[in-house]
PDB file of N, CA and C in Angstrom:
ATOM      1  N   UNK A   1       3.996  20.915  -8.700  1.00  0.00           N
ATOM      2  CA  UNK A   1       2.718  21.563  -8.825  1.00  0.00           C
ATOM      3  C   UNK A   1       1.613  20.542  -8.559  1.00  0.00           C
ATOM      4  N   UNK A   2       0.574  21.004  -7.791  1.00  0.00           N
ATOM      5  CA  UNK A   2      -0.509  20.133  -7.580  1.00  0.00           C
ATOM      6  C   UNK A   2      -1.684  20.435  -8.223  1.00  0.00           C
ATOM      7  N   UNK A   3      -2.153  19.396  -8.973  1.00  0.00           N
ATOM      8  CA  UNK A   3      -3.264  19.655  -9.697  1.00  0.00           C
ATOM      9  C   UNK A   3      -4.524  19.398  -9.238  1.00  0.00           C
ATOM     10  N   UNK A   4      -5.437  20.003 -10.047  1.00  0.00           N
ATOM     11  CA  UNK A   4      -6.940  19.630  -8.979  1.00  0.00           C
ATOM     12  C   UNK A   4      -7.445  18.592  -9.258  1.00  0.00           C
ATOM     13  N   UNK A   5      -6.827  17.606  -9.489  1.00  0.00           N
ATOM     14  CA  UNK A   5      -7.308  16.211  -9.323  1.00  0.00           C
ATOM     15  C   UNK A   5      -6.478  15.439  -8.076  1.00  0.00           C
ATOM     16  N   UNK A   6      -5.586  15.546  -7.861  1.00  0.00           N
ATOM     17  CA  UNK A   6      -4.672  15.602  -6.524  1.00  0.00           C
ATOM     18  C   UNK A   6      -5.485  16.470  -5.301  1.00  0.00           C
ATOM     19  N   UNK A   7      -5.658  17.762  -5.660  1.00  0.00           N
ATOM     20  CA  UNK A   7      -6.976  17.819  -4.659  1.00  0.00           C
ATOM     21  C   UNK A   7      -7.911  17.745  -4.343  1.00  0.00           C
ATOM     22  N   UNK A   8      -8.664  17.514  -5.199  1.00  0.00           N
ATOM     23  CA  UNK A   8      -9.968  16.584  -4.679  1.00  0.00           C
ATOM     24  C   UNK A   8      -9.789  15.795  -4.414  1.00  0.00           C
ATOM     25  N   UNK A   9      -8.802  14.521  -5.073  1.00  0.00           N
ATOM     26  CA  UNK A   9      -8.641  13.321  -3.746  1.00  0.00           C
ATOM     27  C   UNK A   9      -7.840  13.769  -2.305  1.00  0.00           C
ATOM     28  N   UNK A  10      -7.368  15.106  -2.086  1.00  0.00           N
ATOM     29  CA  UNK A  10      -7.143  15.324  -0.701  1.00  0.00           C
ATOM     30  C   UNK A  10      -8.325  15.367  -0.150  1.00  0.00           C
ATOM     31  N   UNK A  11      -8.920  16.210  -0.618  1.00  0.00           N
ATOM     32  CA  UNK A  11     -10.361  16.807   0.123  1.00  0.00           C
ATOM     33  C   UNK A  11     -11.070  15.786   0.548  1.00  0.00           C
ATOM     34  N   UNK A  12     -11.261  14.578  -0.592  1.00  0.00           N
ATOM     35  CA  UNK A  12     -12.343  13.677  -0.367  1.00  0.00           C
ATOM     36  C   UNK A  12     -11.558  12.939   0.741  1.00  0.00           C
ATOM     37  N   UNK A  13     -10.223  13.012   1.145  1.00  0.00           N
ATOM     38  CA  UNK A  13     -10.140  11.793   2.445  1.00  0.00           C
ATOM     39  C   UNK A  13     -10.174  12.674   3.768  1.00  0.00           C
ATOM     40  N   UNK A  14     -10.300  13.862   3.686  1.00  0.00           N
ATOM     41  CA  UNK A  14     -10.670  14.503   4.427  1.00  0.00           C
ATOM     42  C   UNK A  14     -11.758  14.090   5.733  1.00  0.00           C
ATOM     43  N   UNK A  15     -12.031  14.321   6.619  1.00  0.00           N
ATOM     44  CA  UNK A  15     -13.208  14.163   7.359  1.00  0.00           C
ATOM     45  C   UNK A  15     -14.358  15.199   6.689  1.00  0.00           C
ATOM     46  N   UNK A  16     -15.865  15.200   7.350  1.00  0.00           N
ATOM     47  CA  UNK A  16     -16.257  16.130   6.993  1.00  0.00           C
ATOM     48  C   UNK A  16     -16.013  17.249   7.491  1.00  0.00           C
ATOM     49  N   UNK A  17     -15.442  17.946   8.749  1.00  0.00           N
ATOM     50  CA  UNK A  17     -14.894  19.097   8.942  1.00  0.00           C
ATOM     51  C   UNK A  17     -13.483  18.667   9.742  1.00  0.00           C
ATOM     52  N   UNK A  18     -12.956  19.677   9.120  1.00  0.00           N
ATOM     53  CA  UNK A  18     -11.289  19.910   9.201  1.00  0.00           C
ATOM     54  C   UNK A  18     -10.906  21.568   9.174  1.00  0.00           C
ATOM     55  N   UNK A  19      -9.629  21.187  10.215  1.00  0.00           N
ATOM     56  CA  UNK A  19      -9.076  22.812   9.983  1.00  0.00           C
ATOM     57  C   UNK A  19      -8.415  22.906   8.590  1.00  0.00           C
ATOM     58  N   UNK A  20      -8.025  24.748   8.601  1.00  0.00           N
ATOM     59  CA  UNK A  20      -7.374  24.928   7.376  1.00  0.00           C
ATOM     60  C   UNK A  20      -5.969  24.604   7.469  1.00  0.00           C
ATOM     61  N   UNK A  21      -5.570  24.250   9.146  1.00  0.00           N
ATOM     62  CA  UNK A  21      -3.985  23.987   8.837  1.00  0.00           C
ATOM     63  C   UNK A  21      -3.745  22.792   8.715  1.00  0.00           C
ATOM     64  N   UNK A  22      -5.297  21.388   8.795  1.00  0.00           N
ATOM     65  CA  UNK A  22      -4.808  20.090   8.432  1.00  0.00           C
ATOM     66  C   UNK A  22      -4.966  20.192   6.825  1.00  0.00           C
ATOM     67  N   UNK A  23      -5.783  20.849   6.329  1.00  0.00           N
ATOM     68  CA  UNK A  23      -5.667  20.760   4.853  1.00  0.00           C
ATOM     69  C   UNK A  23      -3.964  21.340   3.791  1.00  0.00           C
ATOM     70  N   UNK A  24      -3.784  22.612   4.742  1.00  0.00           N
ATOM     71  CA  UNK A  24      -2.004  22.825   4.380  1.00  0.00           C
ATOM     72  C   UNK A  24      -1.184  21.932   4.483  1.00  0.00           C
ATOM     73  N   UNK A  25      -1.692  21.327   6.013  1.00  0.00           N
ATOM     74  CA  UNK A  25      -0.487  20.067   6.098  1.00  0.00           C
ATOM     75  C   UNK A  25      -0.171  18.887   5.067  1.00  0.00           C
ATOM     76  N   UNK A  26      -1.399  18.690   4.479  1.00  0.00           N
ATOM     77  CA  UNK A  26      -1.529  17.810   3.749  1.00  0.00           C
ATOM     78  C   UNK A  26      -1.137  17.725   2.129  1.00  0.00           C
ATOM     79  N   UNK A  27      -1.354  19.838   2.110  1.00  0.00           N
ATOM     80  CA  UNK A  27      -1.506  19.808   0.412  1.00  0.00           C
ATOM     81  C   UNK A  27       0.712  19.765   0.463  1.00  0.00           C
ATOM     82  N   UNK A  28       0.631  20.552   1.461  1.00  0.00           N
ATOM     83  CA  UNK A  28       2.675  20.904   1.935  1.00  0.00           C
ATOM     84  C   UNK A  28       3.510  18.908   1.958  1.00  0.00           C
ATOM     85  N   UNK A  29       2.836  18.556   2.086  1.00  0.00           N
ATOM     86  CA  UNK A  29       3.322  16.797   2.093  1.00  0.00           C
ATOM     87  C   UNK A  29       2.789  16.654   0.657  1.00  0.00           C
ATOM     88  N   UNK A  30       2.037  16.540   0.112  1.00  0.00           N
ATOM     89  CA  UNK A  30       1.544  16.057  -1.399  1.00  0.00           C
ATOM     90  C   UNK A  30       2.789  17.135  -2.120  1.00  0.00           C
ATOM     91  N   UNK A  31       3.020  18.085  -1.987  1.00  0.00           N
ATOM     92  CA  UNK A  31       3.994  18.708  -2.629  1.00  0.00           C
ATOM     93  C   UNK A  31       5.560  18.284  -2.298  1.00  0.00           C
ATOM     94  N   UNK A  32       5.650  17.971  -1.411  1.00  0.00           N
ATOM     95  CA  UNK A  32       7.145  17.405  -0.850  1.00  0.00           C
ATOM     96  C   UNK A  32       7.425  16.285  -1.610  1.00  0.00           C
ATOM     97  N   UNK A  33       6.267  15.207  -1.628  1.00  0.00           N
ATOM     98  CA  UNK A  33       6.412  13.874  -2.198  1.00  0.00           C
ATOM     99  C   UNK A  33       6.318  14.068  -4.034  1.00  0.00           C
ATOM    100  N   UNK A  34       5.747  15.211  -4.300  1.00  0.00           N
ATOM    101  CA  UNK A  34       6.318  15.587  -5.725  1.00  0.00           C
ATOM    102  C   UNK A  34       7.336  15.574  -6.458  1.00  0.00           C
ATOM    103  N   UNK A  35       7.659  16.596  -5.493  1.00  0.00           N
ATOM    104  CA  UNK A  35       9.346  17.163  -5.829  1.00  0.00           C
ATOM    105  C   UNK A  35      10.547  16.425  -5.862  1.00  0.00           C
ATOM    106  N   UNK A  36      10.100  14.897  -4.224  1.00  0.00           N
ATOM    107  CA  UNK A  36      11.241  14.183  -4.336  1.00  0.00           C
ATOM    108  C   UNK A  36      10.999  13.270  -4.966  1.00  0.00           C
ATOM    109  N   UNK A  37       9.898  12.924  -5.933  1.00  0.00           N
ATOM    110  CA  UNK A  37      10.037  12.025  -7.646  1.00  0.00           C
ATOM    111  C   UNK A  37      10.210  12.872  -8.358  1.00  0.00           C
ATOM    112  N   UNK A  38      10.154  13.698  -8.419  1.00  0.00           N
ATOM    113  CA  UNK A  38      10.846  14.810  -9.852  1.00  0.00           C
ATOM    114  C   UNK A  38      12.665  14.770  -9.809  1.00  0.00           C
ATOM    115  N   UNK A  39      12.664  14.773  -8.254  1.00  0.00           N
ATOM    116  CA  UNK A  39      14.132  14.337  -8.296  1.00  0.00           C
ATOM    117  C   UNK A  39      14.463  13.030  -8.056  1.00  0.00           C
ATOM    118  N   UNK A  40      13.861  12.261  -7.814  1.00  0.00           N
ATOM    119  CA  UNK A  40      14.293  11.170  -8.141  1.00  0.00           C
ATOM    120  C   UNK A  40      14.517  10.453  -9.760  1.00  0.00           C
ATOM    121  N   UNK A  41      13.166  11.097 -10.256  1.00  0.00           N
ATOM    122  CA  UNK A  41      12.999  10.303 -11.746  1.00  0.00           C
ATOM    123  C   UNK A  41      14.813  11.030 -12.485  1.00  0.00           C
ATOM    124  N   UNK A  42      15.495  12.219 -12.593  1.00  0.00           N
ATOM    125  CA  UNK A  42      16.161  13.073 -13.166  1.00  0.00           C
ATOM    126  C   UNK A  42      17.946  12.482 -12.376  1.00  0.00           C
ATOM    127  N   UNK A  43      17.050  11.309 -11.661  1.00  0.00           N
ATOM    128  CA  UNK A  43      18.427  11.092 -10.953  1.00  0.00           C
ATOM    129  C   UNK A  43      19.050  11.907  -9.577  1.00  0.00           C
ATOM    130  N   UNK A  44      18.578  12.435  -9.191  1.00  0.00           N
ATOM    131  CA  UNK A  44      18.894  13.301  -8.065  1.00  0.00           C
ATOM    132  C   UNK A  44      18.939  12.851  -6.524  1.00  0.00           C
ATOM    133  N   UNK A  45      19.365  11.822  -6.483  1.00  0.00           N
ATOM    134  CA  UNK A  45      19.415  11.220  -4.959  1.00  0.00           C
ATOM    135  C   UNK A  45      20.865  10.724  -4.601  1.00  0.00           C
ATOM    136  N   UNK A  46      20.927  10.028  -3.361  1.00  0.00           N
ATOM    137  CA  UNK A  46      22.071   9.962  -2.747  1.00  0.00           C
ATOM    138  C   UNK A  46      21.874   7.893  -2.263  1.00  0.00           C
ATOM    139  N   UNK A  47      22.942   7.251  -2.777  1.00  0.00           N
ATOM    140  CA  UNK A  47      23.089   6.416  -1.970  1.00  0.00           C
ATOM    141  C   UNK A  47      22.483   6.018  -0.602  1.00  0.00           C
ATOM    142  N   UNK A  48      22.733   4.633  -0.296  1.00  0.00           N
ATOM    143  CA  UNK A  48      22.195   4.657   0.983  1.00  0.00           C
ATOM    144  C   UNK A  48      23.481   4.290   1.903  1.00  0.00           C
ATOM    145  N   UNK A  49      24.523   4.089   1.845  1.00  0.00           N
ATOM    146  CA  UNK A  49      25.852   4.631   1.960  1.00  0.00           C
ATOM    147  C   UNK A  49      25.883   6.343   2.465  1.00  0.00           C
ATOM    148  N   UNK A  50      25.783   6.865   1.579  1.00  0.00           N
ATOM    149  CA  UNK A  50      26.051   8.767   2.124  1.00  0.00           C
ATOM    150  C   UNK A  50      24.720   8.958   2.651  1.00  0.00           C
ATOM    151  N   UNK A  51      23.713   8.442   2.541  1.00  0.00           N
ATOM    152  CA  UNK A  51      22.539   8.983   3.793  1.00  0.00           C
ATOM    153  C   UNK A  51      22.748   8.578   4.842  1.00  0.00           C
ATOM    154  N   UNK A  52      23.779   7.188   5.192  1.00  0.00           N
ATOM    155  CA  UNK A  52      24.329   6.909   6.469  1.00  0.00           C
ATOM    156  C   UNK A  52      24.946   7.623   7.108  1.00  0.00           C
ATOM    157  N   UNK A  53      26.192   8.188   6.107  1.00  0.00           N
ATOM    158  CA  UNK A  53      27.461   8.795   6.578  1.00  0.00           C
ATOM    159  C   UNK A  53      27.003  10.327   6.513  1.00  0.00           C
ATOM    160  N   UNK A  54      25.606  10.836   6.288  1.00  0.00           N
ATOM    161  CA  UNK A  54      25.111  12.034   6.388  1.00  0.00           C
ATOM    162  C   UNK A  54      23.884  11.894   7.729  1.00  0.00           C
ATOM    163  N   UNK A  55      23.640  10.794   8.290  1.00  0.00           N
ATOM    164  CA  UNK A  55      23.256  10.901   9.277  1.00  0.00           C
ATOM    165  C   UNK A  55      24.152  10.820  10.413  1.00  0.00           C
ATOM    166  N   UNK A  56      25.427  10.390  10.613  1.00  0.00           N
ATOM    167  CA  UNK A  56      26.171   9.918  11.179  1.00  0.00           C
ATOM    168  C   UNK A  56      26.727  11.294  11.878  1.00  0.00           C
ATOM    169  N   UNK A  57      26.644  12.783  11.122  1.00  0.00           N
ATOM    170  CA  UNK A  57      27.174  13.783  10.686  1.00  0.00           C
ATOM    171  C   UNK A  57      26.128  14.542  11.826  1.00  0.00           C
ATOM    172  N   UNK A  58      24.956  14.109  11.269  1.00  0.00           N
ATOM    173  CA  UNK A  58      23.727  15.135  12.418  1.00  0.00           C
ATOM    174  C   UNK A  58      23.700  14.771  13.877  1.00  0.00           C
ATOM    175  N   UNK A  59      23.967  12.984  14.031  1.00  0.00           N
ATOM    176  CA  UNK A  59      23.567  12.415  15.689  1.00  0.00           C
ATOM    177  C   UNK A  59      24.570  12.628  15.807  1.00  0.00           C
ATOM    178  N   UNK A  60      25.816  13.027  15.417  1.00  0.00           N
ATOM    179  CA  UNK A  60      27.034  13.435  16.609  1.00  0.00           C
ATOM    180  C   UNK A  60      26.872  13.720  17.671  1.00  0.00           C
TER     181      UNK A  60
END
């Protein structure tokens, strides 16, 4: 969840005019980078071992 102190410092690095889909882009990344410390703090990640052998899996 993003709070409105998280967005106002989006807003303020903002230019003074911007579209509404750079402001989504931005609030959709501030939320991504949330979620993956919520899972990180709870323990929820993967080696850097199986992110190898899980990339290894996609560039086939």
């Amino acid at each position: 969840m993003i709070t409105k102190k998280q967005l106002a410092v989006t807003l303020d690095k903002l230019p003074e005019q911007f579209s509404i889909e750079d402001l989504i882009d931005r609030l959709i990344l501030l939320d991504k980078i949330e979620k993956a410390e919520r899972e990180s703090e709870v323990g929820n990640t993967i080696t850097e071992t199986e992110l190898d052998q899980e990339l290894e899996k996609w560039f086939k």
